[in-house]
Protein backbone atom coordinates (compact mmCIF):
# COMPACT_ATOMS: atom_id res chain seq x y z
CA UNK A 1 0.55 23.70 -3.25
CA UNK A 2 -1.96 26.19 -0.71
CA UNK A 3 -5.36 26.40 -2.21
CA UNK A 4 -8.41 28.33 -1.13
CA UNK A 5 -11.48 26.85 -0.54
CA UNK A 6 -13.52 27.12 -3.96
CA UNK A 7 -10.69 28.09 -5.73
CA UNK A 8 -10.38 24.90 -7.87
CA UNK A 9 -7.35 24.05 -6.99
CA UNK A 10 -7.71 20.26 -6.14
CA UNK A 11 -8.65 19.92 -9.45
CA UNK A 12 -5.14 21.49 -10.99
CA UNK A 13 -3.92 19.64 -8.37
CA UNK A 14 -5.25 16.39 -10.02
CA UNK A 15 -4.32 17.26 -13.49
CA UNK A 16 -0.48 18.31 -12.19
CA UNK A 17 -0.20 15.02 -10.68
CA UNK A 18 -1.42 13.00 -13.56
CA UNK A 19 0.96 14.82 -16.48
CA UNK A 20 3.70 14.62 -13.67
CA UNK A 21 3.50 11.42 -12.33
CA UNK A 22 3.33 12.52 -9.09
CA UNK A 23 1.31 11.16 -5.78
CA UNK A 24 -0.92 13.95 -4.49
CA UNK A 25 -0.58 14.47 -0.15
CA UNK A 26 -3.14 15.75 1.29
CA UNK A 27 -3.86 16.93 5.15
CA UNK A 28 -5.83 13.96 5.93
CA UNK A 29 -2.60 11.47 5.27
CA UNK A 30 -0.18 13.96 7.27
CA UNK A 31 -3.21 14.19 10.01
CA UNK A 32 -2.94 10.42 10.48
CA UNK A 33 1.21 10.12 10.85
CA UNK A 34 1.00 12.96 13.52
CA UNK A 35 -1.94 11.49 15.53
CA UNK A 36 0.03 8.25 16.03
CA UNK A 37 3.30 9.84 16.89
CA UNK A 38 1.57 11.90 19.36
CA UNK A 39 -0.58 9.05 20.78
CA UNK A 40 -3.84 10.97 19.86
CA UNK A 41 -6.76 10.37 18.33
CA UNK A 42 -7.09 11.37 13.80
CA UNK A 43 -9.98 13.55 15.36
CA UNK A 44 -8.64 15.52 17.31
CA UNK A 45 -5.51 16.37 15.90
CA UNK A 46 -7.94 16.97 12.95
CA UNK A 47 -9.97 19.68 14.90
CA UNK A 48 -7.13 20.93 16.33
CA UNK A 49 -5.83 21.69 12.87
CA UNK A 50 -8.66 23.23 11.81
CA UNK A 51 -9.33 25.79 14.19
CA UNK A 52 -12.40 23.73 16.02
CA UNK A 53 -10.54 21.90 18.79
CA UNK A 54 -12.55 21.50 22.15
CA UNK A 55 -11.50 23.46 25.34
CA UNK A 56 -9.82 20.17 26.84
CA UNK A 57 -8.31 19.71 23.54
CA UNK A 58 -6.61 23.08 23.20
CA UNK A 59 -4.54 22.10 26.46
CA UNK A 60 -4.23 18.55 25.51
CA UNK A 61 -2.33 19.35 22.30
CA UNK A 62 1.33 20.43 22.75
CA UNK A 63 1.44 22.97 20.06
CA UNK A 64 5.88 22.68 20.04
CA UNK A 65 5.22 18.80 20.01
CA UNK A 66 2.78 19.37 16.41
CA UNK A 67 4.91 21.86 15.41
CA UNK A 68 8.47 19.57 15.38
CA UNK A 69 6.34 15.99 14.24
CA UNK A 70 4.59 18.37 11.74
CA UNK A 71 7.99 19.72 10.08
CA UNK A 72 9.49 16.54 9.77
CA UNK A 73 6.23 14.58 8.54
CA UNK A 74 6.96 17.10 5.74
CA UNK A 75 10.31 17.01 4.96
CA UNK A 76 10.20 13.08 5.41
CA UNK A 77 7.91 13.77 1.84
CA UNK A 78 10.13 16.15 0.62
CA UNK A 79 13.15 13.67 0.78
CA UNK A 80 11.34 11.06 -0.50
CA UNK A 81 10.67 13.13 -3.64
CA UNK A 82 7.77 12.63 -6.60
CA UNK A 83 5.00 13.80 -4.40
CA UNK A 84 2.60 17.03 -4.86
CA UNK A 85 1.90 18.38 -1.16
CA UNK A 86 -1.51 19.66 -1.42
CA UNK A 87 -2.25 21.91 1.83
CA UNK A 88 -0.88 22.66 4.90
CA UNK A 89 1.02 25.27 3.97
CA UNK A 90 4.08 23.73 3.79
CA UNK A 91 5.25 26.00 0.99
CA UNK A 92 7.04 28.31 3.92
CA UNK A 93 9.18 25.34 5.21
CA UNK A 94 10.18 24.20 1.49
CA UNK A 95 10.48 27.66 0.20
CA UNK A 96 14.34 27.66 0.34
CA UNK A 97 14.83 24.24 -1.30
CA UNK A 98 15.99 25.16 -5.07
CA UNK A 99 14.35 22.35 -6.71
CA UNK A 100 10.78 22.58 -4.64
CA UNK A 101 8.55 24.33 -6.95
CA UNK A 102 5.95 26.59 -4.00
CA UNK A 103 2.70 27.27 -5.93
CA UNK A 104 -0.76 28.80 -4.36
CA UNK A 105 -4.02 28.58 -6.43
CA UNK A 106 -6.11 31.50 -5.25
CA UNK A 107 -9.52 32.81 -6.90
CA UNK A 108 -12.08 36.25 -5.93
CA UNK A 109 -14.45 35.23 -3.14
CA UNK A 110 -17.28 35.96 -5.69
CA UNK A 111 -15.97 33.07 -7.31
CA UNK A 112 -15.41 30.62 -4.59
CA UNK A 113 -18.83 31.55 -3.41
CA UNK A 114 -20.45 30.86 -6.25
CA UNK A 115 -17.95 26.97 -6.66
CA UNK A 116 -19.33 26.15 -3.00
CA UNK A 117 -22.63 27.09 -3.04
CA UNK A 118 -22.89 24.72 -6.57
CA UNK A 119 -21.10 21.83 -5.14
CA UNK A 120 -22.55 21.20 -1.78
CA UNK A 121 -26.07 23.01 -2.64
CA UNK A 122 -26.23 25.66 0.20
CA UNK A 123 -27.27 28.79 -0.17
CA UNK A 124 -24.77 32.12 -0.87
CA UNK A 125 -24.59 33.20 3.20
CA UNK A 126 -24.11 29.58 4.44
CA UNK A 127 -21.17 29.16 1.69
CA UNK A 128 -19.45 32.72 3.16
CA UNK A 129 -19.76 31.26 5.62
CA UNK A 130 -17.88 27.76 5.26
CA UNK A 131 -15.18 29.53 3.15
CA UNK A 132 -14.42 32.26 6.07
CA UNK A 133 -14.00 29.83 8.45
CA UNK A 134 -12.10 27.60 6.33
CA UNK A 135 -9.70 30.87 5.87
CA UNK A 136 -9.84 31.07 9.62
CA UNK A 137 -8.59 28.09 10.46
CA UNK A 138 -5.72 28.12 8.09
CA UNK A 139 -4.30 30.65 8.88
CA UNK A 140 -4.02 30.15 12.86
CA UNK A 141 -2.48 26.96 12.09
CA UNK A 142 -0.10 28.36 9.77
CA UNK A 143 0.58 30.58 12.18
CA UNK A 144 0.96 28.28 15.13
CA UNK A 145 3.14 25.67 12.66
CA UNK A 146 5.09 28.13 10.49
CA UNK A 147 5.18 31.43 11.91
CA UNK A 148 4.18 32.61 8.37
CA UNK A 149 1.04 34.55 6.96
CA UNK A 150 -0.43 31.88 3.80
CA UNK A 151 -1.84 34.58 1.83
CA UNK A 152 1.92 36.53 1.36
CA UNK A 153 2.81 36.21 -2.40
CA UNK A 154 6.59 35.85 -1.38
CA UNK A 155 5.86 32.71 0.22
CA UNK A 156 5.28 31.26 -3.43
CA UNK A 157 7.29 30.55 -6.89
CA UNK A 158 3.74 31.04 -8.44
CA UNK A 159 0.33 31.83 -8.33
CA UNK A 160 -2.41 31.12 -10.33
CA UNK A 161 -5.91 32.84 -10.23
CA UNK A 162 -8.22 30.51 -11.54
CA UNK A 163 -11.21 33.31 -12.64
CA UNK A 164 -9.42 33.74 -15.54
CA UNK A 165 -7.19 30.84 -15.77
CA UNK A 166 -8.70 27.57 -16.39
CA UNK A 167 -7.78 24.51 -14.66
CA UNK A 168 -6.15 22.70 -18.04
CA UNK A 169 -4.10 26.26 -18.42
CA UNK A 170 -2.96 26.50 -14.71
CA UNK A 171 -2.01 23.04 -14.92
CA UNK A 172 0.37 23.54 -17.67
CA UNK A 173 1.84 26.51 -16.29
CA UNK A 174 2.45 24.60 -12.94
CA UNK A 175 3.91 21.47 -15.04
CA UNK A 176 5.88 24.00 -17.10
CA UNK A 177 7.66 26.03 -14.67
CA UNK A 178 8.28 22.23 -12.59
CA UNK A 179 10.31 21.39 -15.41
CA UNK A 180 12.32 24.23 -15.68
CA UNK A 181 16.14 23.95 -14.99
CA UNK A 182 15.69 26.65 -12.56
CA UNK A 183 13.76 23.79 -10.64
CA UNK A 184 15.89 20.89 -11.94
CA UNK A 185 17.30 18.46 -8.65
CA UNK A 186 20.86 18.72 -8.03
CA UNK A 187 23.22 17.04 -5.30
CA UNK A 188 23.32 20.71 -3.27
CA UNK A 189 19.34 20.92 -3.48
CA UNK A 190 19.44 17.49 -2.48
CA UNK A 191 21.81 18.13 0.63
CA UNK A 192 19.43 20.78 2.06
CA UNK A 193 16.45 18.58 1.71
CA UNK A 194 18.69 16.06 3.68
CA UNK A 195 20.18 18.40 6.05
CA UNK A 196 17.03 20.15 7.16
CA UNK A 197 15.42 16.67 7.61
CA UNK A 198 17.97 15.78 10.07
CA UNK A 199 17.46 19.20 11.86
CA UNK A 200 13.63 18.55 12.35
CA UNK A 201 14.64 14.97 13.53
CA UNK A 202 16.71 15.95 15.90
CA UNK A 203 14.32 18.62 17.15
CA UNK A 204 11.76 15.58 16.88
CA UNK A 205 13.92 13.16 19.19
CA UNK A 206 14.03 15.42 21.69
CA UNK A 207 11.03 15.98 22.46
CA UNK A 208 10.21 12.61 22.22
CA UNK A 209 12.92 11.01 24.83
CA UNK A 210 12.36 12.69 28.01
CA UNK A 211 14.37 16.01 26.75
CA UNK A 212 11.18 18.34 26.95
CA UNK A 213 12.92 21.04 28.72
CA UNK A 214 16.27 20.74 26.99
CA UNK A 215 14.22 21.15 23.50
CA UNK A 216 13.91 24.24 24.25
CA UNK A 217 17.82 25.65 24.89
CA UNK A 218 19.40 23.08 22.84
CA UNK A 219 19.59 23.68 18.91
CA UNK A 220 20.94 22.02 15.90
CA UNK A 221 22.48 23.24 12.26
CA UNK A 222 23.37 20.33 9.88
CA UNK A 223 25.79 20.63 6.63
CA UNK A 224 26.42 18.09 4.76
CA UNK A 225 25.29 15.50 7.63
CA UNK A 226 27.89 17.07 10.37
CA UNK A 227 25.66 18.17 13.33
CA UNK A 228 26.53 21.40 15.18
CA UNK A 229 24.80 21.12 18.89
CA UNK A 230 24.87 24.43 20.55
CA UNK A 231 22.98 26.16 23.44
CA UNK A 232 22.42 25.23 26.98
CA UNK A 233 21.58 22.78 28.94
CA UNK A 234 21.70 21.99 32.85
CA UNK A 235 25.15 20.06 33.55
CA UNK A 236 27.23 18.15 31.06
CA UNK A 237 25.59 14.64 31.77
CA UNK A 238 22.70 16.23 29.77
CA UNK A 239 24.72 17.50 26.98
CA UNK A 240 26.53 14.09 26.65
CA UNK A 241 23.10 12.78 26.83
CA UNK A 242 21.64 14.34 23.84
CA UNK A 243 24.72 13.72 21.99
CA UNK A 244 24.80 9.86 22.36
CA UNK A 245 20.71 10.35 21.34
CA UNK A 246 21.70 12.38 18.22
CA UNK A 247 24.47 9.44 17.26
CA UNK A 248 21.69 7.23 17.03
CA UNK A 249 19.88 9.30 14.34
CA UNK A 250 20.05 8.03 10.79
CA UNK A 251 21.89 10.08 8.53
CA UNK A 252 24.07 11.94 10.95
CA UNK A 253 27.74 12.10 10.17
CA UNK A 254 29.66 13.91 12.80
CA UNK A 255 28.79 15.94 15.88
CA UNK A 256 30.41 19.01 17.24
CA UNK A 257 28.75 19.36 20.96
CA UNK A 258 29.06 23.05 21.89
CA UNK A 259 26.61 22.92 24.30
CA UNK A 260 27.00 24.48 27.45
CA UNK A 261 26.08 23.92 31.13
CA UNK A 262 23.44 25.84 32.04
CA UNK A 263 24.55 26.40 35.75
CA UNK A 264 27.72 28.19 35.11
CA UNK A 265 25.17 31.18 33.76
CA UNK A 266 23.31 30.78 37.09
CA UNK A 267 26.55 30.75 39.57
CA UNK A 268 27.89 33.73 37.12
């Protein structure tokens, strides 16, 4: 689920998770997972996230490094199942999972205005304010993570406008539609889940065992737990090298290595 500041959606949020049974992820648990993969502090990963990182910061913070940990900190949830993923605009990364139900609660700015000047008491310029640069951030780090704009429509199963739809009555819908068959798990859903897990953990491993540069010219599809390697890399004691690290992967079946050396190009 995307919300919009003021929009009210942690509150459907809240009611979806209680009729569902479901435990509600927000940024701030995902925040603290990436921090300690990437030996930095909650803070600044925080910041960073936000759009308010410091200049030293913004070089500090490999954005390919968040971007990998990032994908598979959400597909880890994904594969684990029963959870509502509030934020982070994950919605673009689970969007072609069949049983993954995208949703974005959205609302007029009048409206949100009005929710943030009530709930923190500031007046109407200061809560424009907030709620612009809220939007702000966002959407650079959906960009910088995704590659996707947040507010497209076609990046969600549904969308609920809470000015005229109450929370109780957005709530239903979302709980409705969740338990649709057209959202029902199945084995295949559950394979893609699986398979695009092991992609981002493979992309994951790479860049964190001295494979920086390959990371970039080395790739991996996975169906049905069979990993297809393919793309460059310079000599085949590197490509062997990243094959022995993908063996040690859980849930990969099979490789088929089609990388390439690198230098042949160059001497070519």
């Amino acid at each position: 689920m995307t919300r919009e500041m003021g929009s009210l959606g942690k509150d459907v949020a809240l009611v979806v998770a209680e009729r569902l049974g479901l435990e509600i992820v927000h940024n701030e648990l995902v925040e603290h997972d990436l921090a300690h993969r990437m030996h930095l502090g909650e803070s600044e990963v925080h910041r960073f996230l936000e759009g308010e990182e410091r200049l030293m910061e913004r070089w500090k913070i490999d954005r390919r490094r968040l971007s990998y940990f990032t994908r598979q900190e959400i597909l880890e949830l994904a594969a684990e199942g029963n959870v509502l993923i509030r934020g982070w605009a994950s919605t673009r990364l689970l969007r072609p999972i069949p049983h993954v139900l995208c949703v974005r609660v959205c609302a007029p700015m009048e409206m949100r205005v009005a929710e943030i000047m009530q709930r923190i008491g500031i007046e109407k310029e200061a809560a424009r304010r907030e709620i612009d640069s809220s939007d702000a951030a966002h959407e650079r780090t959906v960009l910088r993570i995704f590659k996707s704009d947040w507010r497209d429509p076609l990046n969600y199963d549904l969308v609920v406008n809470t000015e005229h739809v109450p929370i109780e009555v957005g709530a239903e819908l979302i709980v409705q539609a969740s338990q649709a068959p057209a959202f029902a798990k199945t084995e295949a859903s559950t394979a893609i889940v699986q398979d695009k897990l092991l992609e981002a953990r493979i992309s994951s491993s790479l860049v964190s065992n001295n494979f920086e540069d390959a990371s970039r010219h080395v790739y991996a599809s996975v169906s049905s737990g069979i990993v297809r390697l393919y793309g460059s890399a310079h000599g085949n004691d590197t490509a062997l090298s990243i094959e022995r690290l993908v063996q040690g992967i859980h849930g990969v079946r099979g490789i088929e290595n089609e990388i390439v050396d690198a230098r042949r190009f160059a001497r070519s």
